[in-house]
Protein backbone atom coordinates (compact mmCIF):
# COMPACT_ATOMS: atom_id res chain seq x y z
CA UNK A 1 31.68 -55.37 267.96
CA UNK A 2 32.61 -54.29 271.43
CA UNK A 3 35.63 -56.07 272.99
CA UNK A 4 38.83 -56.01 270.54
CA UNK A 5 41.86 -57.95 271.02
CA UNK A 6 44.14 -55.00 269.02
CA UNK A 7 47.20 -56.94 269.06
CA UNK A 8 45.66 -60.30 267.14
CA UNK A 9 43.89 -57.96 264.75
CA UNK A 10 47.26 -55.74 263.92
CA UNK A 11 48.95 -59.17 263.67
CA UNK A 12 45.95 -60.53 261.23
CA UNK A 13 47.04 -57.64 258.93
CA UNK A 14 47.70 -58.94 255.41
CA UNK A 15 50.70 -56.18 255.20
CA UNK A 16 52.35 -53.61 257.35
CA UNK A 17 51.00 -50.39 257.74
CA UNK A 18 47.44 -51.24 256.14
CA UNK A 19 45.11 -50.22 258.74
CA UNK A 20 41.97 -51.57 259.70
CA UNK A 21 38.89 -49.29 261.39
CA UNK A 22 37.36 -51.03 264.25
CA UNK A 23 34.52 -48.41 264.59
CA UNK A 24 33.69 -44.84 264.90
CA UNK A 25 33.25 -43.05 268.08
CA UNK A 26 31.33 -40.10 267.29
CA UNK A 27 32.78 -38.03 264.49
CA UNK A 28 35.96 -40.04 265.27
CA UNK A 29 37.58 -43.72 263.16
CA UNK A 30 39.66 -45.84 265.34
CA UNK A 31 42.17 -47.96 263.86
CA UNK A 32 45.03 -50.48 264.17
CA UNK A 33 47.75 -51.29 262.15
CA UNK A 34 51.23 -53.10 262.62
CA UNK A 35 54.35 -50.86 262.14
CA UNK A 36 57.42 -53.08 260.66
CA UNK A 37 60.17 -51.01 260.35
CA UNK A 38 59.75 -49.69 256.88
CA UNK A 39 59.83 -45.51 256.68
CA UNK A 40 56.21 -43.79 255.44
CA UNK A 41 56.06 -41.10 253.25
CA UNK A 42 55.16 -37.71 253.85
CA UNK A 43 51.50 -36.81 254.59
CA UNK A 44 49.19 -34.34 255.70
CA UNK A 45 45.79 -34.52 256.86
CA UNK A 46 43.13 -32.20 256.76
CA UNK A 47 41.72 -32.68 261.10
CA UNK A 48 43.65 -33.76 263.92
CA UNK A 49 45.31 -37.16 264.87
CA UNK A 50 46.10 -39.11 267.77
CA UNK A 51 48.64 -42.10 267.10
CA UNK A 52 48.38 -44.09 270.47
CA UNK A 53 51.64 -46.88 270.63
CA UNK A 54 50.64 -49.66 272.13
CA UNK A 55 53.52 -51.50 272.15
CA UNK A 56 57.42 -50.91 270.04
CA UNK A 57 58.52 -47.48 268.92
CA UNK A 58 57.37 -44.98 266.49
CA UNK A 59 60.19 -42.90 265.00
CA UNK A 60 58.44 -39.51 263.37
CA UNK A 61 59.46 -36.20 261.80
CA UNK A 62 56.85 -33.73 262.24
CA UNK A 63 57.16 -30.13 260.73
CA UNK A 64 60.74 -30.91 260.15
CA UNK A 65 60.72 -32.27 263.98
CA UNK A 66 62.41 -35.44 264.72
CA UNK A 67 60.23 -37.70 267.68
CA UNK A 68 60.14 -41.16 269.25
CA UNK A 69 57.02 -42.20 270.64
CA UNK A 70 57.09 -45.32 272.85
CA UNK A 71 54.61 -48.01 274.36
CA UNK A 72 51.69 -46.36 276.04
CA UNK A 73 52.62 -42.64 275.07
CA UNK A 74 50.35 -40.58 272.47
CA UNK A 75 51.37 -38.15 269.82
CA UNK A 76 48.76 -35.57 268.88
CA UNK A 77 49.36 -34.26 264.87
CA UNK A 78 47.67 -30.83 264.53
CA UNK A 79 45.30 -30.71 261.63
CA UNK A 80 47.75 -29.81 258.27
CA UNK A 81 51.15 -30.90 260.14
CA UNK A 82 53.50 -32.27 257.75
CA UNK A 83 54.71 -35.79 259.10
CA UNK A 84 56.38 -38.66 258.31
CA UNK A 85 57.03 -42.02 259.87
CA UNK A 86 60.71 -42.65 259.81
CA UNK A 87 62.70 -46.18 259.32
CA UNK A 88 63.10 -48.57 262.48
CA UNK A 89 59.54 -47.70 263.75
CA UNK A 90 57.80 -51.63 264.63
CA UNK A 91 54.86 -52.93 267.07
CA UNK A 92 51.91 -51.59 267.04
CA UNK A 93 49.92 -48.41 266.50
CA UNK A 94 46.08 -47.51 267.56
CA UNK A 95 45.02 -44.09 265.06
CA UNK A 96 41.95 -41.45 265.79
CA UNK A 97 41.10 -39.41 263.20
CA UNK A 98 38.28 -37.83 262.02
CA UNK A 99 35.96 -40.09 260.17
CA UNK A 100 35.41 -39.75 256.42
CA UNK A 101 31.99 -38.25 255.76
């Protein structure tokens, strides 16, 4: 699989914020998931993140740090960062982590 339409497979979802991989790139997962407004709880990951919004908002906390990321802006979590996706964040969101070995 090569060409991805990201916004038909975010919308094909069976449920918010269950993500789907499209591939790896390297050491790398990318995947897509549809944001609907609900809040997320707390997490932290053991490598990096990138959290690409294609289109809506994504309200986050990180490290106790409130942040709105919009359409076509990217948010890079440090490895370990405590973060959580507030309430009110919709559209949808394009992740790069590091892929499970």
């Amino acid at each position: 699989m090569s060409q991805v339409d990201l916004f038909r497979t975010a919308g094909a979802l069976p449920q918010a914020w269950s993500s789907h991989a499209l591939g790896d790139v390297g050491t790398a997962r990318v995947k897509v998931l549809r944001m609907d407004g609900t809040p997320v709880p707390e997490e932290a990951h053991g490598g990096a993140e990138a959290l690409v919004v294609l289109d809506g908002r994504l309200e986050l906390t990180v490290e106790g740090a409130d942040l709105s990321v919009g359409p076509g802006e990217l948010y890079l979590v440090p490895a370990g960062a405590r973060h959580t996706v507030r309430e009110g964040s919709r559209g949808t969101l394009l992740i790069v982590e590091p892929a499970a070995g």
